[in-house]
N, C-alpha and C. Protein backbone atom coordinates (compact mmCIF):
# COMPACT_ATOMS: atom_id res chain seq x y z
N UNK A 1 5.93 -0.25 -26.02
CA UNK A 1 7.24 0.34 -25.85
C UNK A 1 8.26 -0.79 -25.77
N UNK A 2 9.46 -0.71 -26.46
CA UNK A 2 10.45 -1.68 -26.76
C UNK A 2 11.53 -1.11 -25.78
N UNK A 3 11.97 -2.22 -24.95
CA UNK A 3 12.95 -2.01 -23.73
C UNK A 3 14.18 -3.04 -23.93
N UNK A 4 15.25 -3.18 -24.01
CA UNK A 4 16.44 -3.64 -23.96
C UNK A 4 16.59 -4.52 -22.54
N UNK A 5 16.67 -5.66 -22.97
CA UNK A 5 17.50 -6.80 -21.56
C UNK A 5 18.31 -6.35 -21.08
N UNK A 6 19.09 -5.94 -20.09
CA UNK A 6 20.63 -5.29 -19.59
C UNK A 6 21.07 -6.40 -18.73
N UNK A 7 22.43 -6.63 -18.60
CA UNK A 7 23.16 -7.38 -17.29
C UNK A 7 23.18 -6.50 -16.23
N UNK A 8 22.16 -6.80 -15.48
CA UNK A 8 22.74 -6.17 -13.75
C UNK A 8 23.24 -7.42 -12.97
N UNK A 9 24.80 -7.51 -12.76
CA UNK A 9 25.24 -7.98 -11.56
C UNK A 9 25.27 -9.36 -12.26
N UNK A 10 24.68 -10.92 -11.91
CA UNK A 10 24.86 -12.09 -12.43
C UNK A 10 23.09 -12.18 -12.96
N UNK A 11 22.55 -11.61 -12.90
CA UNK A 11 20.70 -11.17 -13.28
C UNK A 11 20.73 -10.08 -14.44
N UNK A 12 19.65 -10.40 -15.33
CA UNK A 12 19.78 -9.39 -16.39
C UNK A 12 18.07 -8.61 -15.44
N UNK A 13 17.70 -7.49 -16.19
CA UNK A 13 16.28 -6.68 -16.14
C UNK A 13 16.32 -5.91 -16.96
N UNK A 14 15.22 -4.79 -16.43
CA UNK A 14 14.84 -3.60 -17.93
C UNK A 14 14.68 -2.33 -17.14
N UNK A 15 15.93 -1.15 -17.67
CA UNK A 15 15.37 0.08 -17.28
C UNK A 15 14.17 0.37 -17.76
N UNK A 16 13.58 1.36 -16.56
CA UNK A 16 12.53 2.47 -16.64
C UNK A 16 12.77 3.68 -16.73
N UNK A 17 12.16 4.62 -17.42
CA UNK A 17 12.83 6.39 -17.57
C UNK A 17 12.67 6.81 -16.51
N UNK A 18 13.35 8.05 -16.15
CA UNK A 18 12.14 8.63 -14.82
C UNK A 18 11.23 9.06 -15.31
N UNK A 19 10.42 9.20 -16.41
CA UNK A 19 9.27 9.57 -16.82
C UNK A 19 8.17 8.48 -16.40
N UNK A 20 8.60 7.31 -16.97
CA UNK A 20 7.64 6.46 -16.36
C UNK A 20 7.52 6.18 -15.08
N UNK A 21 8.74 6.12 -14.47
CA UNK A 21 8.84 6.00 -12.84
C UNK A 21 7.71 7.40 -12.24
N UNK A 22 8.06 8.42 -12.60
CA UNK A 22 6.80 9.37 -11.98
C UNK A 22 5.49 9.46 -12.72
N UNK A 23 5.31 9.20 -13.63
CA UNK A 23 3.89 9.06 -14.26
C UNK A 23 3.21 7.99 -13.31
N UNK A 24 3.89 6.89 -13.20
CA UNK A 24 3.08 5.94 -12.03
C UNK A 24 3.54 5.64 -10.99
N UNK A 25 4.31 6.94 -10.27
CA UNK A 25 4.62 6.98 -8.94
C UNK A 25 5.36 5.55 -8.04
N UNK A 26 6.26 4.94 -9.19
CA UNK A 26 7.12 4.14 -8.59
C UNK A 26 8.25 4.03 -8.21
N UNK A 27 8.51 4.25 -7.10
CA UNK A 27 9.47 4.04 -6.13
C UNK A 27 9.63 2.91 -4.93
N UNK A 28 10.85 2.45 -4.99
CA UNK A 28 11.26 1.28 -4.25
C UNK A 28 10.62 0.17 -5.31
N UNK A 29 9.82 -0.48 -4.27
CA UNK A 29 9.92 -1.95 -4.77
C UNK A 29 8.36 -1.91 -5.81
N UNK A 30 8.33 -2.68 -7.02
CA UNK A 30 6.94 -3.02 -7.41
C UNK A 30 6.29 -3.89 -7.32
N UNK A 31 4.98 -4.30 -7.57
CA UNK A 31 4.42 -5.51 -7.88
C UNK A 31 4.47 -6.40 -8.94
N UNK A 32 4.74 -7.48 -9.18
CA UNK A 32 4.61 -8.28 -10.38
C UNK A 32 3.48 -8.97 -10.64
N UNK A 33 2.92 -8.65 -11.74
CA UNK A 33 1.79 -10.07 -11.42
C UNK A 33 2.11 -10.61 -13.23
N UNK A 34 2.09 -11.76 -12.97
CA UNK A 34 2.25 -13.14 -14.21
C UNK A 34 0.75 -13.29 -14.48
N UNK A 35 -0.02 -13.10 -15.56
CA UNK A 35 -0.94 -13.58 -16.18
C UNK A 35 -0.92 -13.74 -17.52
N UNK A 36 -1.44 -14.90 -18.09
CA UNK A 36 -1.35 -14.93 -19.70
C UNK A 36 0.05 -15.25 -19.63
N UNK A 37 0.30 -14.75 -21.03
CA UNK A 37 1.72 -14.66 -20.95
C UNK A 37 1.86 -13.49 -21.10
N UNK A 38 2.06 -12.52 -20.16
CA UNK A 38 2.58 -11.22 -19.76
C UNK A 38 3.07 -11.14 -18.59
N UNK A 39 3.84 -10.29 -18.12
CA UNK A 39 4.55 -9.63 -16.81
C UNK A 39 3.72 -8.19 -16.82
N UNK A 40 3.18 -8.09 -15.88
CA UNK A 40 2.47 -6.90 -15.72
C UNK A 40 3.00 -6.05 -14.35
N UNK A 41 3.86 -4.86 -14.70
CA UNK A 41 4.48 -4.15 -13.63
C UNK A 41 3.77 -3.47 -12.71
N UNK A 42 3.25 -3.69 -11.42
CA UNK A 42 2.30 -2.58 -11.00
C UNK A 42 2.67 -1.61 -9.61
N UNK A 43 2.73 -0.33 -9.50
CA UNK A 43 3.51 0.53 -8.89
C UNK A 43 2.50 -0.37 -6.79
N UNK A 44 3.21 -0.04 -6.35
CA UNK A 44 2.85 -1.10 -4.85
C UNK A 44 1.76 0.60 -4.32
N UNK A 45 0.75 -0.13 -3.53
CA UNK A 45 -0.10 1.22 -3.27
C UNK A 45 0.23 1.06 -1.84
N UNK A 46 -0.01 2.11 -0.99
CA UNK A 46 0.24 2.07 0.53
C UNK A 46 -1.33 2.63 0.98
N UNK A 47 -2.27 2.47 0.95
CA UNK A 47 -3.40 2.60 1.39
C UNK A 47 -3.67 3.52 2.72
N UNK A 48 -2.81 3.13 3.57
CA UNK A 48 -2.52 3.73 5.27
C UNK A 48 -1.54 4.52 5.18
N UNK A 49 -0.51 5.47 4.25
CA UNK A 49 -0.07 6.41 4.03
C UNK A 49 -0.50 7.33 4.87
N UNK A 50 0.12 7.72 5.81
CA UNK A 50 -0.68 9.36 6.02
C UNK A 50 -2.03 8.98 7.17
N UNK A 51 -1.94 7.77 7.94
CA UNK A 51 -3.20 7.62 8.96
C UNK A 51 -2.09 8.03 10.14
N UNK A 52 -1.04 8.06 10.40
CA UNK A 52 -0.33 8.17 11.47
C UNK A 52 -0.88 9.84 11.91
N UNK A 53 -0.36 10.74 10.99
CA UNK A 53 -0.63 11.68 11.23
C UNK A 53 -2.11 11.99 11.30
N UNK A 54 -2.81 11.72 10.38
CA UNK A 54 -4.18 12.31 10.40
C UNK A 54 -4.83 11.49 11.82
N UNK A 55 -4.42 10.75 12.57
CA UNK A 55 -4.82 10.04 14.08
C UNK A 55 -4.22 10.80 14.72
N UNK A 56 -2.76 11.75 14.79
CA UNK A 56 -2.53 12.74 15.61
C UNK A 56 -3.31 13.96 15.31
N UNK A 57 -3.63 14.21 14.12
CA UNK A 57 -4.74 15.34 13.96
C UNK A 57 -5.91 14.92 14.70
N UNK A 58 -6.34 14.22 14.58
CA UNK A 58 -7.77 13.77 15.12
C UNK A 58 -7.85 13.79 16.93
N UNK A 59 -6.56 13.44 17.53
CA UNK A 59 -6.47 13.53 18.91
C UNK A 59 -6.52 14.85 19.11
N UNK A 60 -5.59 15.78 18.06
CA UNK A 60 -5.16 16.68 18.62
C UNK A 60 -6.68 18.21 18.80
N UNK A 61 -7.58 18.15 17.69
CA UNK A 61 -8.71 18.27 17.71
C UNK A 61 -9.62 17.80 18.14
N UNK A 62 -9.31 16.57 19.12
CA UNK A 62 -10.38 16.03 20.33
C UNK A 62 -11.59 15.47 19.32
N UNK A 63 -11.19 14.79 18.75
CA UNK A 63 -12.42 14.41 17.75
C UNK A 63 -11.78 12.69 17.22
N UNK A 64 -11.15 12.34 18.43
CA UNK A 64 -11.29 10.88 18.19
C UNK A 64 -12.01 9.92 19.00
N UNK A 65 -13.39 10.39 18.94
CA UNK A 65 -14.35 9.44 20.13
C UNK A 65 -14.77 8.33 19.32
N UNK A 66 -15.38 7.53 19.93
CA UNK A 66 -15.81 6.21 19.14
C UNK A 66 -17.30 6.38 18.51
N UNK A 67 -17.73 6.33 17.55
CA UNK A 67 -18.77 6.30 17.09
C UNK A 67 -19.70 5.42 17.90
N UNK A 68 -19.92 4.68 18.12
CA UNK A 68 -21.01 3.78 18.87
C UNK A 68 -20.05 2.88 20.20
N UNK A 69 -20.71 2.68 20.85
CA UNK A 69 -20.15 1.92 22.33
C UNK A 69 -19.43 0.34 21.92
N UNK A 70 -18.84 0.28 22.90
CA UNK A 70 -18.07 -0.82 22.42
C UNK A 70 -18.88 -1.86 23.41
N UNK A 71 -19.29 -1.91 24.17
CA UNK A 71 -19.88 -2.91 24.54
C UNK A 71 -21.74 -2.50 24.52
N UNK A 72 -22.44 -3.88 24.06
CA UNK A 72 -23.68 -3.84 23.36
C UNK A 72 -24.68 -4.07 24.73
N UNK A 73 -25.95 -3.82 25.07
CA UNK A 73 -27.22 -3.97 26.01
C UNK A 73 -27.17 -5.70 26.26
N UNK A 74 -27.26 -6.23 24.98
CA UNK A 74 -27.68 -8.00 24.91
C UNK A 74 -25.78 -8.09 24.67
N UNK A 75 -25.47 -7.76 25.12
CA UNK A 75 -23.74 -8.70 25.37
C UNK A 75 -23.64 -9.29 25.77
N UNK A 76 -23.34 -10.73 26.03
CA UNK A 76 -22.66 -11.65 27.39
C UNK A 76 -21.44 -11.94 27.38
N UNK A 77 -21.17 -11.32 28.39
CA UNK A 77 -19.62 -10.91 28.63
C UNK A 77 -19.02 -12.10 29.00
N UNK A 78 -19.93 -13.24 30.15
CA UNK A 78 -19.43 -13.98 30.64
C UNK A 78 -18.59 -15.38 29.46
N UNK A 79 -19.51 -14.90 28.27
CA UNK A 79 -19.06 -16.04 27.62
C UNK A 79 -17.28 -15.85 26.66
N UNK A 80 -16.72 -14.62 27.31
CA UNK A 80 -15.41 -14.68 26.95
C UNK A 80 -14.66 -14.82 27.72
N UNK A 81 -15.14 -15.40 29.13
CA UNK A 81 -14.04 -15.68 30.56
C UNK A 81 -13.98 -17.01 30.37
């Protein structure tokens, strides 16, 4: 796809349609990565999206216990004082 240089401001760049902007869900800021000689645009992922709430779901259904104990049989505790 062939995109036009534009002047924004004292910096030139390249519009995106909103087609492409929602086909790969980019909003705000992206990633750049330089390899070869290419610019490769990549939409930024948020991985932890959505743990805020699903940790208030989880309290709120009493189903946030710890899977295994936090302190072990053969621990020595003393050696972190």
């Amino acid at each position: 796809m062939e995109v036009a240089v534009v002047k924004i401001g004292n910096s030139k760049g390249i519009r995106l349609s909103k087609t492409l902007l929602e086909k790969y869900d980019i909003k705000g800021s992206v990633n750049l990565i330089l390899e070869d000689d290419q610019i490769i645009i990549k939409a930024l992922s948020k991985p932890r999206q959505g743990w805020g709430e699903a940790f208030k779901q989880m309290n709120d259904n009493r189903d946030d216990h710890l899977l295994m104990d936090d302190v072990f049989e053969d621990e020595n505790l003393e050696e972190w004082t």
